[in-house]
C-alpha atoms as a PDB file:
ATOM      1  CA  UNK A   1       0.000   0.000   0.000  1.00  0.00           C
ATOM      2  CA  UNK A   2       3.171   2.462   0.710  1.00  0.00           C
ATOM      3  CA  UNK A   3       4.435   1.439  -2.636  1.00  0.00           C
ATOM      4  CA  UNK A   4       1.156   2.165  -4.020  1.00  0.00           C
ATOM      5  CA  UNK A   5       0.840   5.240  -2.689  1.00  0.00           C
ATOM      6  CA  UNK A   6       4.813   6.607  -3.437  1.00  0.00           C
ATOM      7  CA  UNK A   7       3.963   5.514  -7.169  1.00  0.00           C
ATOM      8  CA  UNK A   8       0.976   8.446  -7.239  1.00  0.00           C
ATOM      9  CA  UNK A   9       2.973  10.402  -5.748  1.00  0.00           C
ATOM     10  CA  UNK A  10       5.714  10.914  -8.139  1.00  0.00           C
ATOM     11  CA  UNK A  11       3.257  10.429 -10.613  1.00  0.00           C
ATOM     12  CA  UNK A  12       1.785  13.632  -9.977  1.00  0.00           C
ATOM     13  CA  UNK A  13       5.188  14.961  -8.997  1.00  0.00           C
ATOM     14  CA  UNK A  14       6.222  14.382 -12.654  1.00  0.00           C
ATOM     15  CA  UNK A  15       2.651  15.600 -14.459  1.00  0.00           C
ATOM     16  CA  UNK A  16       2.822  19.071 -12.561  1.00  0.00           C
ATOM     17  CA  UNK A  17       5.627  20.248 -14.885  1.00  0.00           C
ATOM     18  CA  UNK A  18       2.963  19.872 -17.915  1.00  0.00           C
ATOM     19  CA  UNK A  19       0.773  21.799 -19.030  1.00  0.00           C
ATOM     20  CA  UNK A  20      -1.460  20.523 -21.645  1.00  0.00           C
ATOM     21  CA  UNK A  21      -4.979  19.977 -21.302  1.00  0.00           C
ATOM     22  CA  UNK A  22      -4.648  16.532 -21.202  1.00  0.00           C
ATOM     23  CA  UNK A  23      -1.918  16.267 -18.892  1.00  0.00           C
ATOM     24  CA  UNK A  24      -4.386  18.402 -16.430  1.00  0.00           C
ATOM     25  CA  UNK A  25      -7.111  15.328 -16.717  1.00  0.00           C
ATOM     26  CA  UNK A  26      -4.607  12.954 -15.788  1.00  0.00           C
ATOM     27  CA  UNK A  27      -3.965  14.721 -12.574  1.00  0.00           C
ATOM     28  CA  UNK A  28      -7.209  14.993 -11.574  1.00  0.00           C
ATOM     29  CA  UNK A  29      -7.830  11.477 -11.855  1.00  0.00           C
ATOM     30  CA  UNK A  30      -4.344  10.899 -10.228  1.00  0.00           C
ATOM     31  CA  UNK A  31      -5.754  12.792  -7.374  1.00  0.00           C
ATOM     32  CA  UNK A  32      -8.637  11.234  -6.849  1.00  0.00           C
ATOM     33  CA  UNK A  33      -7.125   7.876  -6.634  1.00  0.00           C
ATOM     34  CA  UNK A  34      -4.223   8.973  -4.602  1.00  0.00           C
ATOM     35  CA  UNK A  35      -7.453   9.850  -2.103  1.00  0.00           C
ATOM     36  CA  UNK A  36      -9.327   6.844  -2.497  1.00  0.00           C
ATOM     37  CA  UNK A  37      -5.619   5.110  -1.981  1.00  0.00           C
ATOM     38  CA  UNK A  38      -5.443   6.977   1.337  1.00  0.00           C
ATOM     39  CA  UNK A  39      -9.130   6.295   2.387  1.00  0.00           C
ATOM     40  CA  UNK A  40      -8.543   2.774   1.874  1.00  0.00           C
ATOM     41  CA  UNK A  41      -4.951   2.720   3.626  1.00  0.00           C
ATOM     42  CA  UNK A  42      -7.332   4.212   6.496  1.00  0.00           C
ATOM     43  CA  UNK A  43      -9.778   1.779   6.279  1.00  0.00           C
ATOM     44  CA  UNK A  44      -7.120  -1.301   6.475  1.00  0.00           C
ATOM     45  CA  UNK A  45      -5.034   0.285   9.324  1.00  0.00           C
ATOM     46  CA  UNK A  46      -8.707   0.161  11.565  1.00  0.00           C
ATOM     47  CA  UNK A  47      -9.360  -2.919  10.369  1.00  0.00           C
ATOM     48  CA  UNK A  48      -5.407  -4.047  11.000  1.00  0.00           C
ATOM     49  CA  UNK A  49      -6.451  -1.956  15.320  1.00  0.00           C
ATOM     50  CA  UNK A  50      -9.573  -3.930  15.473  1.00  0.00           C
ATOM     51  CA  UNK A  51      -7.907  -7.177  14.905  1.00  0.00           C
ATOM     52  CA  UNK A  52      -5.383  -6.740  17.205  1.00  0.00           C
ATOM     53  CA  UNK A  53      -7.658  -5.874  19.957  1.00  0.00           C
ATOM     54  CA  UNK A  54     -10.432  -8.783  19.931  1.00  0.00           C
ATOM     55  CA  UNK A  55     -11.067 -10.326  22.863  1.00  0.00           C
ATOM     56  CA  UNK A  56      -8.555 -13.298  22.444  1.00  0.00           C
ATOM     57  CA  UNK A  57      -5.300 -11.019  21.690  1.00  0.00           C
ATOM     58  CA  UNK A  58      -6.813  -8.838  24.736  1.00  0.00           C
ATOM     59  CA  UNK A  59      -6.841 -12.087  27.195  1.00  0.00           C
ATOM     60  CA  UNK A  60      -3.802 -13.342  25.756  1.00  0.00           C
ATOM     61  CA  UNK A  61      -1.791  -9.628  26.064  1.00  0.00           C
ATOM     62  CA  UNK A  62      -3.378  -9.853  29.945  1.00  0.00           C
ATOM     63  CA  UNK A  63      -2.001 -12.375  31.037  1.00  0.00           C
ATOM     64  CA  UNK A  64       1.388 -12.000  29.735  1.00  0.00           C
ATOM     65  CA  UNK A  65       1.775  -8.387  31.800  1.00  0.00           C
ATOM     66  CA  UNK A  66       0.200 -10.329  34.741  1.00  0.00           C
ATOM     67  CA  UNK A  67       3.172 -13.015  34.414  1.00  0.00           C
ATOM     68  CA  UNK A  68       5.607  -9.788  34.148  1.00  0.00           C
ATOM     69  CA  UNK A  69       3.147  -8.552  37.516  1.00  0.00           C
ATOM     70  CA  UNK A  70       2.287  -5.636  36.045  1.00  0.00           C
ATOM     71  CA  UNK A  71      -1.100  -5.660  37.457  1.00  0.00           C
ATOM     72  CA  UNK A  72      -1.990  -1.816  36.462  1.00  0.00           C
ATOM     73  CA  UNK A  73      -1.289  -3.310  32.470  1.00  0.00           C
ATOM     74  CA  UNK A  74      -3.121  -6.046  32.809  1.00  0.00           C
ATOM     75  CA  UNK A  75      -6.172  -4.316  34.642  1.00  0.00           C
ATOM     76  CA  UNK A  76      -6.208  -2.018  31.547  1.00  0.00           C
ATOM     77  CA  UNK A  77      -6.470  -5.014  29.495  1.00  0.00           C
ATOM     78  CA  UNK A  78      -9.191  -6.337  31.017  1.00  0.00           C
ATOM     79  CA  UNK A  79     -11.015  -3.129  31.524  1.00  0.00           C
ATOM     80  CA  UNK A  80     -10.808  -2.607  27.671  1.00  0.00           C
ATOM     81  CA  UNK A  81     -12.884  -6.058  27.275  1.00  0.00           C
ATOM     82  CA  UNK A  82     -15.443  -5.087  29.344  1.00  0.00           C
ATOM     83  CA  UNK A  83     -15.508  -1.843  27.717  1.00  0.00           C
ATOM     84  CA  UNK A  84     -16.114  -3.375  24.112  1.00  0.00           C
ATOM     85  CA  UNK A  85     -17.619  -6.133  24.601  1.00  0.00           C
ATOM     86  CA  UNK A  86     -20.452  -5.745  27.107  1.00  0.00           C
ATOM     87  CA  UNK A  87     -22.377  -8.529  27.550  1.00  0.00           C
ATOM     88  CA  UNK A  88     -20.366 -11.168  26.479  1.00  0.00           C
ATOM     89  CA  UNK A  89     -18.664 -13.992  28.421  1.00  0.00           C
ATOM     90  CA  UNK A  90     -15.365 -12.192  27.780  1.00  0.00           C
ATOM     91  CA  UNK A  91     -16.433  -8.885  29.402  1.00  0.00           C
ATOM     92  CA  UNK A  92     -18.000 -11.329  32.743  1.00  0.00           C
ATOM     93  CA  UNK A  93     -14.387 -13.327  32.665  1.00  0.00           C
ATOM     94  CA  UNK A  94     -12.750  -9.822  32.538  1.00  0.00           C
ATOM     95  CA  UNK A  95     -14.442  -8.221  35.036  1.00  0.00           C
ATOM     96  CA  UNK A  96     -13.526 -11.227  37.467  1.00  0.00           C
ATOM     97  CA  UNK A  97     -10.111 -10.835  37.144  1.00  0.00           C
ATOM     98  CA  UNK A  98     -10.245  -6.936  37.231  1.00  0.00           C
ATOM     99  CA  UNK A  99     -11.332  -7.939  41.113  1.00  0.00           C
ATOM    100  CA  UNK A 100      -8.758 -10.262  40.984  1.00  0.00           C
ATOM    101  CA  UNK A 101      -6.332  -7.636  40.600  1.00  0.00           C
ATOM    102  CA  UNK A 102      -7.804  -5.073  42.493  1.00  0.00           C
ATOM    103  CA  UNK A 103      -7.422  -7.031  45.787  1.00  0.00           C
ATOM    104  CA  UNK A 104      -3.947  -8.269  44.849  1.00  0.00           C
ATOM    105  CA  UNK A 105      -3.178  -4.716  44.614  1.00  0.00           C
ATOM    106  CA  UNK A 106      -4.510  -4.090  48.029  1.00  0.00           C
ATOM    107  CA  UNK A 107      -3.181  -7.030  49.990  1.00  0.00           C
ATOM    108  CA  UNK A 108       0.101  -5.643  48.526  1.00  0.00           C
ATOM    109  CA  UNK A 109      -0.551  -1.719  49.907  1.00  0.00           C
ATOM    110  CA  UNK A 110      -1.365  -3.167  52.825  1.00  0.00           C
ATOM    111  CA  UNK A 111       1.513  -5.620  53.390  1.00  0.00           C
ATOM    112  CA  UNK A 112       4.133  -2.387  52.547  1.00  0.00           C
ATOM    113  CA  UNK A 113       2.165  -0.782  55.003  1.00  0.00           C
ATOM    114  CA  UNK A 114       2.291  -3.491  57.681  1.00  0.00           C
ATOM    115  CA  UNK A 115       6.078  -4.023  56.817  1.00  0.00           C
ATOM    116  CA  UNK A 116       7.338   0.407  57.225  1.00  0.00           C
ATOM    117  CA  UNK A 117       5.589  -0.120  60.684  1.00  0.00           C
ATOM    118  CA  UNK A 118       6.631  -2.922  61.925  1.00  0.00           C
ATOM    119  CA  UNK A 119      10.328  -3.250  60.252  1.00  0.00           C
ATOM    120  CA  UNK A 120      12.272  -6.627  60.684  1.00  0.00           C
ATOM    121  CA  UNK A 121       9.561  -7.626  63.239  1.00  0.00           C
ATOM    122  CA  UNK A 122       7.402  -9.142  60.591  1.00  0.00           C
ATOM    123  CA  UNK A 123       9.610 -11.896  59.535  1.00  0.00           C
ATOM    124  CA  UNK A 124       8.639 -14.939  60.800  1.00  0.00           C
ATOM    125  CA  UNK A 125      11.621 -17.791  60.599  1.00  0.00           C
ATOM    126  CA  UNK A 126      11.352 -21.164  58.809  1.00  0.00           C
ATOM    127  CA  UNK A 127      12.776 -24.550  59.431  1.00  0.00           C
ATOM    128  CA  UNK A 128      11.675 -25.650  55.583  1.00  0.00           C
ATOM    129  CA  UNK A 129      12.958 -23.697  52.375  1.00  0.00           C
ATOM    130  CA  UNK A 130      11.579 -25.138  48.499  1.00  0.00           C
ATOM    131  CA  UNK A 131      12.677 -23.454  45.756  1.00  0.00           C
ATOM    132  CA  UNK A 132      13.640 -24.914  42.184  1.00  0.00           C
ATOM    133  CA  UNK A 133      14.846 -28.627  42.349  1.00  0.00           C
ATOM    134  CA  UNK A 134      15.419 -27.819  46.035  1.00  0.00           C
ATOM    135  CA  UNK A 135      14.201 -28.744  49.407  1.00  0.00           C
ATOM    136  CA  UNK A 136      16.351 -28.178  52.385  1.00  0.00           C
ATOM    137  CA  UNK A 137      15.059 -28.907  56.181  1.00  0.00           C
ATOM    138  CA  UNK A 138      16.924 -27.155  59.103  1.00  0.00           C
ATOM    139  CA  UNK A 139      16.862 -29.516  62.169  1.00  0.00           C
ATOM    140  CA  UNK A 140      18.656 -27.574  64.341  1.00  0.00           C
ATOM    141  CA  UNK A 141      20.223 -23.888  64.363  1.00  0.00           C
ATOM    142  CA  UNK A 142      22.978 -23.070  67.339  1.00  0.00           C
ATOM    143  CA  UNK A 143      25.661 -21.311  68.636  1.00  0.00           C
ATOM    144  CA  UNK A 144      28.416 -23.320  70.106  1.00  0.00           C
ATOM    145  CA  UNK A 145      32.046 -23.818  70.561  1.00  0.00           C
ATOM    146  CA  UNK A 146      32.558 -27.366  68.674  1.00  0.00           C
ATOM    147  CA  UNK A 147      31.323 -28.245  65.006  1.00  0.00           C
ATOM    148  CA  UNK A 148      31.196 -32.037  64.361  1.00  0.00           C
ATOM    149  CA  UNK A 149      31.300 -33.628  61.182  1.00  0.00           C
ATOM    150  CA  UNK A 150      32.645 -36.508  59.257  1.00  0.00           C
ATOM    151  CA  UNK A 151      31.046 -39.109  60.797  1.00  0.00           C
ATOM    152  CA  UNK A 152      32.447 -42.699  59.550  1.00  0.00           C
ATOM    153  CA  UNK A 153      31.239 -44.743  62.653  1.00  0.00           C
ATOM    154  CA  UNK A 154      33.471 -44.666  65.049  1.00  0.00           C
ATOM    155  CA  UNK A 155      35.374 -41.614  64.736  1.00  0.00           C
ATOM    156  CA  UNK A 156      34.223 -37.934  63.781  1.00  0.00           C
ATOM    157  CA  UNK A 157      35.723 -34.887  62.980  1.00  0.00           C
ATOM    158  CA  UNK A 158      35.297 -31.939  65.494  1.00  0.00           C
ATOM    159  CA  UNK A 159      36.466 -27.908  64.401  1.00  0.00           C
ATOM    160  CA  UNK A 160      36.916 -26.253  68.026  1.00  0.00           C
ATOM    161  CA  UNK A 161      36.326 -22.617  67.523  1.00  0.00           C
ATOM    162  CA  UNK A 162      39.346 -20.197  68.593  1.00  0.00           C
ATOM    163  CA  UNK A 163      39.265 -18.686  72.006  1.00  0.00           C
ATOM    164  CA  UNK A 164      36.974 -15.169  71.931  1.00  0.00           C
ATOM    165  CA  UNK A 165      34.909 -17.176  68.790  1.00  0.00           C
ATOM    166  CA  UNK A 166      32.287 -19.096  68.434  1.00  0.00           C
ATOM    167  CA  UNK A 167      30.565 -21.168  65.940  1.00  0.00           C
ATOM    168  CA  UNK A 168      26.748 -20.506  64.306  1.00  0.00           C
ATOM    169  CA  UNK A 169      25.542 -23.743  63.123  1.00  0.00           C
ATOM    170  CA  UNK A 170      23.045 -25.645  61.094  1.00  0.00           C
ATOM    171  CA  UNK A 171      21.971 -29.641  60.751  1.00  0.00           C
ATOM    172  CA  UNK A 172      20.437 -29.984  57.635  1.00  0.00           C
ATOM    173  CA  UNK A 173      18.995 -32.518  55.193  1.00  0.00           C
ATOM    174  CA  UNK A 174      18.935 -31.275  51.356  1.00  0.00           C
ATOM    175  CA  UNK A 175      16.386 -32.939  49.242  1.00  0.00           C
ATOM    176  CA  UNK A 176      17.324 -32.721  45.364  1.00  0.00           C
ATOM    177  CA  UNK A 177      15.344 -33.215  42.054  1.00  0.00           C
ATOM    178  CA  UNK A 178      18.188 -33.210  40.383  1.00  0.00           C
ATOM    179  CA  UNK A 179      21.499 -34.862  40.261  1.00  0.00           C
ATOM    180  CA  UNK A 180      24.544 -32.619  40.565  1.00  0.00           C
ATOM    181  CA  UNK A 181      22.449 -29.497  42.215  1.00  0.00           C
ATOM    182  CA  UNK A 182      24.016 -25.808  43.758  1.00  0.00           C
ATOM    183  CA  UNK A 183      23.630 -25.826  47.048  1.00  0.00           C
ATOM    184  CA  UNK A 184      22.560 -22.232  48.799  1.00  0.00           C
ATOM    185  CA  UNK A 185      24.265 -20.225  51.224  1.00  0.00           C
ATOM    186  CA  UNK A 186      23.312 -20.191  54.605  1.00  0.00           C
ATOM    187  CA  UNK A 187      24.247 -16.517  55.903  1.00  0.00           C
ATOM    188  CA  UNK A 188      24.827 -15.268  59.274  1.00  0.00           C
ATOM    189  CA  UNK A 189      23.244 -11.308  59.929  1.00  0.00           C
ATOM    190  CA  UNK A 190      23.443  -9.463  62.758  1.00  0.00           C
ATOM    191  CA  UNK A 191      21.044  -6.941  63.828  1.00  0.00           C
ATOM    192  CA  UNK A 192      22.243  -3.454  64.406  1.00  0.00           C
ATOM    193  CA  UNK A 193      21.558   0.145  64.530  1.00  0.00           C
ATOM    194  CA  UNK A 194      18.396  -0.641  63.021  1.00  0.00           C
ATOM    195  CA  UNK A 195      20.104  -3.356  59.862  1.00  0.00           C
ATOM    196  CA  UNK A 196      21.037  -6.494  59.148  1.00  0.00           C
ATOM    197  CA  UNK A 197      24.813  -6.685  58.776  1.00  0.00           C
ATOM    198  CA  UNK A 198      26.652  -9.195  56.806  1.00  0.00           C
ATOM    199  CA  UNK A 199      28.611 -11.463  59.363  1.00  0.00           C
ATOM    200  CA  UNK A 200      29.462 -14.513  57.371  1.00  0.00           C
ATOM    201  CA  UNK A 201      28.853 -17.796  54.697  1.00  0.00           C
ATOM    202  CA  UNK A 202      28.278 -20.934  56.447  1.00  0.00           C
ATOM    203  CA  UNK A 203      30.567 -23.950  54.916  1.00  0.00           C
ATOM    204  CA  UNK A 204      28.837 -27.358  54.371  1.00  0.00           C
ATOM    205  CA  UNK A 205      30.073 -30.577  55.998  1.00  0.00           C
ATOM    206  CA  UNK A 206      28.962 -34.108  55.091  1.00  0.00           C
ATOM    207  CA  UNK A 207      27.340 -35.643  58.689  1.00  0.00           C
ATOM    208  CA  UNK A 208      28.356 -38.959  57.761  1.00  0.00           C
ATOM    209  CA  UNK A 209      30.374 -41.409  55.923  1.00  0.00           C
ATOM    210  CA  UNK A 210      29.585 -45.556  55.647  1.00  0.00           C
ATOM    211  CA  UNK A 211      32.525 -46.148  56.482  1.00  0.00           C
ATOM    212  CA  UNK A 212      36.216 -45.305  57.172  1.00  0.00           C
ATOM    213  CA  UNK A 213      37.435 -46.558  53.502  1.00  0.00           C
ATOM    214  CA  UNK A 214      34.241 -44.759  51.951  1.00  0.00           C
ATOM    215  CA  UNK A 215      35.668 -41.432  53.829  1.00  0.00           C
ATOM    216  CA  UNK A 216      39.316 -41.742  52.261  1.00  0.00           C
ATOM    217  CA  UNK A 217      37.644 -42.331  49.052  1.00  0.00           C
ATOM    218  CA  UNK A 218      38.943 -46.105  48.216  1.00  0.00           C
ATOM    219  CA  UNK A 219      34.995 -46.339  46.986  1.00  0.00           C
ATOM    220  CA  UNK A 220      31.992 -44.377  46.787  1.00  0.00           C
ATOM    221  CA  UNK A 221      29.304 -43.528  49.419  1.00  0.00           C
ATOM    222  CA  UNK A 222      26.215 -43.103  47.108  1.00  0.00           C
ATOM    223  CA  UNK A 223      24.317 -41.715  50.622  1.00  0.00           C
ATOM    224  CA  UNK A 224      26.599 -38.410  49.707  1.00  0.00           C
ATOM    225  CA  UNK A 225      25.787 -38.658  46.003  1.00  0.00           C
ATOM    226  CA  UNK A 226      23.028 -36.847  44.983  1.00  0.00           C
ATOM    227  CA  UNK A 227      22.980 -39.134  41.375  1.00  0.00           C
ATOM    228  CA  UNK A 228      22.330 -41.802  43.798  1.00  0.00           C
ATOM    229  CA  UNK A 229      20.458 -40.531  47.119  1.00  0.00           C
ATOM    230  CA  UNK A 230      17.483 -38.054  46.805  1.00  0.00           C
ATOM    231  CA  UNK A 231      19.078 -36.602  50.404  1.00  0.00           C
ATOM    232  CA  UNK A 232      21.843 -35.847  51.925  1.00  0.00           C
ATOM    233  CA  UNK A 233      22.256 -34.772  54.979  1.00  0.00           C
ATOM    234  CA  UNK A 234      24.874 -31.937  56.319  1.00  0.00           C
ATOM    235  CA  UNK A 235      26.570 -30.078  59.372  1.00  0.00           C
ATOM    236  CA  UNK A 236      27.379 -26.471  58.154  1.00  0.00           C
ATOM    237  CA  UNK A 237      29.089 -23.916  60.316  1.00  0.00           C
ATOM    238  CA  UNK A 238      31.344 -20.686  59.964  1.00  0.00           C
ATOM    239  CA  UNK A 239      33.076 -19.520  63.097  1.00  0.00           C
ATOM    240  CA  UNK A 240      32.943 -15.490  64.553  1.00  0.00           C
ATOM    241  CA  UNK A 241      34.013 -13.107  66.787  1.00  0.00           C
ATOM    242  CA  UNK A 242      31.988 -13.279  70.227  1.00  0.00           C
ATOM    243  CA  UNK A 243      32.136  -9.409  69.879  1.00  0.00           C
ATOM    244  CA  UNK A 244      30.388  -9.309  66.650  1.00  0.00           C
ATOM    245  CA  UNK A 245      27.545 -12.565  67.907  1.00  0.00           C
ATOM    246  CA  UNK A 246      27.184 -10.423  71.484  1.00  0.00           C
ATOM    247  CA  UNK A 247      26.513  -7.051  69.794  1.00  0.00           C
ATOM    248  CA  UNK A 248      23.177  -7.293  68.430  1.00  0.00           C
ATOM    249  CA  UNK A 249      20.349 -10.179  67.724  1.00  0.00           C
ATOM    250  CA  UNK A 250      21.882 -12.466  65.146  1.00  0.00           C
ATOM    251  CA  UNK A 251      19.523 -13.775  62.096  1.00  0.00           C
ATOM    252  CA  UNK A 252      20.954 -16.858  60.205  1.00  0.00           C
ATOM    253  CA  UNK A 253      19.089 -16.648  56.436  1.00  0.00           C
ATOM    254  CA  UNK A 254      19.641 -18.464  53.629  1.00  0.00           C
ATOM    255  CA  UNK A 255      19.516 -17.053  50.003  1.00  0.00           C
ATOM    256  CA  UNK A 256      18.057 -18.790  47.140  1.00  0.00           C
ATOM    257  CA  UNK A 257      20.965 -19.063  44.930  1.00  0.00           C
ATOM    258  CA  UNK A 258      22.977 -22.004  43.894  1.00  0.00           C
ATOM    259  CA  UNK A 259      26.865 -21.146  44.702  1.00  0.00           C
ATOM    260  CA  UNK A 260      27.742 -24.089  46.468  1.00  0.00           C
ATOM    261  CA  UNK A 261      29.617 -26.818  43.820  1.00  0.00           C
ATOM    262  CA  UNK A 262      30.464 -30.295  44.151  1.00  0.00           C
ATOM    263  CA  UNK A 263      34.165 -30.449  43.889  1.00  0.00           C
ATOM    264  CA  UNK A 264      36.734 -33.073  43.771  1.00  0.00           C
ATOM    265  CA  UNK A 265      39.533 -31.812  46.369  1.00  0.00           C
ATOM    266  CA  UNK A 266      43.165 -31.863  45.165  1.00  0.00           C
ATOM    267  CA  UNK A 267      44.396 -32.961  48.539  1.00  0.00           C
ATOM    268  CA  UNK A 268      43.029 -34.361  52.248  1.00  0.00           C
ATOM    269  CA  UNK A 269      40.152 -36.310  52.901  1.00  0.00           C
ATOM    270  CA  UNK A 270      36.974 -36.410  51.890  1.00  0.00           C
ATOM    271  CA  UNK A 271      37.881 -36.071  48.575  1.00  0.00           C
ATOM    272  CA  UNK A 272      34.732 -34.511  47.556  1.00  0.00           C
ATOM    273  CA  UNK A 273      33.318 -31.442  48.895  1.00  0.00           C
ATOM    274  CA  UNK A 274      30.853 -28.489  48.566  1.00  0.00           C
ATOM    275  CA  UNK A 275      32.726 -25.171  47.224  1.00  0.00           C
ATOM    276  CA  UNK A 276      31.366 -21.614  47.583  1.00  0.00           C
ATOM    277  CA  UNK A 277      31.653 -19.900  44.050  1.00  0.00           C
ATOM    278  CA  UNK A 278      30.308 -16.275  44.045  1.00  0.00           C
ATOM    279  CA  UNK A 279      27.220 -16.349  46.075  1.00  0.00           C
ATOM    280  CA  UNK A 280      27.521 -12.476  46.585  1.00  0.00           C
ATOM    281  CA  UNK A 281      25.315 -11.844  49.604  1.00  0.00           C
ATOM    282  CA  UNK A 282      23.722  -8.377  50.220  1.00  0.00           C
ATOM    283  CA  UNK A 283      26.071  -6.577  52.855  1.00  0.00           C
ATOM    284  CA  UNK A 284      23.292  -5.135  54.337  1.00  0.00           C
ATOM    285  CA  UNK A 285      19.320  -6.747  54.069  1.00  0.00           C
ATOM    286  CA  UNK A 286      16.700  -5.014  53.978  1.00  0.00           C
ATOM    287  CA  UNK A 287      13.220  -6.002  55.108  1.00  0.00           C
ATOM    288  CA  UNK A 288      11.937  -6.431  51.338  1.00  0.00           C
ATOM    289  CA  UNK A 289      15.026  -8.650  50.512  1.00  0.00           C
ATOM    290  CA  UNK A 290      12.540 -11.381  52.026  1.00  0.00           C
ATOM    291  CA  UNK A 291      10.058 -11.147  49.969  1.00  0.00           C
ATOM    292  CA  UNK A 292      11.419 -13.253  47.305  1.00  0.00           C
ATOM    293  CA  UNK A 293      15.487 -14.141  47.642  1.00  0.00           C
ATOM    294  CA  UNK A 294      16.057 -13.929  51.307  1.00  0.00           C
ATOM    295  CA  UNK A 295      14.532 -16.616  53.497  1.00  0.00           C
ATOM    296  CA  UNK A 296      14.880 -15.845  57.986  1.00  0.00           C
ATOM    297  CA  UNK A 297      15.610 -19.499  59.407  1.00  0.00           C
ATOM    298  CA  UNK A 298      16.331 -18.433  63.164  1.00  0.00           C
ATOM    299  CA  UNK A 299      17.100 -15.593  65.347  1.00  0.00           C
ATOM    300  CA  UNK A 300      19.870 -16.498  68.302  1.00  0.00           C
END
């Protein structure tokens, strides 16, 4: 249709330098379909707006922007079915999600409102995290002066924390979909002047071993495998200053990222362990960080 109309246009472009009688008829006419041209480049563009906004292309347009959560795009999206298509099924389905929306959009004004006044107080901690191929279960979350670990049945490894330190510590069991998975780092805050301070990363330790010669690594323990056991259980730790634990509450949190890699160790026993590889933890949280990457396990 461009083409169409850039043709007429240099047509009459070139029949304006004559003068002739003739040459006069042919511009008329020229101009008359360059008009009818335009009317019905008019009429195809409407037709071209009307097809992109049925119903269908409406619902469809919806509920991408309420995948993105842009709930304001989406409401006008459904607001523009009801508007053109009263009385249809689409304009009832519409209008139910419109509500939908509108008391999404209030739980969430009222949630930001609940959080400004009541700060860090309105996390509530959680001994069971699920995200992706990931379950992890937090048995028990301490503070003490001896991490064990390493346990191949009659012997166990213990990491005695320096004098003026102590250790914050987790037993865990990690559930996996999947066979080689990132584990997530389990972070030690500490409340003060009003903000969650970055203390430390917590390291992972296998609990146990079957045996001594499955510990050295003369053959494999498929219960610390995850291509062979579902779970796996695990003593993590990191050791701080009692200055730092003493000065404020501390909150151990764990943050949905995988930056903890199966490794083979170059030298020592086991010869496999967890890694950390760039988990980058926030220096300082903010309430909000919980809403979606930041999980509160236990305040000590």
């Amino acid at each position: 249709m461009k083409r169409i109309l850039l043709a007429l246009t240099i047509g009459i472009i070139t029949l304006i330098s004559c003068s002739d009688g003739e040459t006069k008829k042919q511009l008329s006419e020229l101009k008359t379909e360059l008009e009818q041209t335009k009317t019905e480049l008019s009429n195809c563009s409407a037709e071209l707006t009307e097809i992109k906004n049925t119903a269908e292309n409406r619902f469809i347009k919806a509920k991408k922007l309420l995948t993105d959560n842009n709930l304001n795009g989406a409401k006008i999206e459904f607001q523009g079915i009801v508007d053109n298509f009263k009385g249809t099924n689409d304009a009832t389905t519409a209008s139910k999600e419109i509500d939908k929306i509108e008391k999404t959009i209030e739980k969430k004004r009222v949630d930001a409102e609940r959080k400004k006044a009541l700060g860090y107080k309105v996390l509530k901690p959680t001994t069971r995290v699920k995200y992706g191929d990931l379950s992890l279960r937090f048995d028990k979350v301490w503070k003490g002066k001896r991490w064990s670990f390493d346990d191949y049945g009659n012997q166990y490894f213990l990491r005695d924390a320096e004098r003026g330190n102590s250790h914050i510590m987790a037993r865990i069991s990690v559930t996996s979909e999947n066979n080689n998975p990132s584990l997530p780092p389990i972070l030690v805050y500490q409340m003060n002047n009003g903000e969650l301070k970055y203390l430390g990363t917590q390291g992972y330790k296998f609990r146990r071993w079957k045996d001594y010669g499955s510990y050295l690594g003369n053959y494999a323990d498929y219960g610390n495998d995850f291509s062979h056991s579902k779970t796996i259980p695990f003593n993590c730790g990191v050791e701080l200053s009692n200055d730092d634990l003493k000065s404020g509450t501390i909150y151990v949190v764990l943050k949905k990222q995988g930056c903890f890699n199966r490794t083979k160790v170059d030298y020592g026993n086991p010869e496999i362990a967890y890694r950390e590889s760039s988990c980058n933890p926030k220096r300082i949280l903010k309430v909000e960080d919980f809403d979606n990457v930041y999980v509160l396990i236990k305040k000590l």
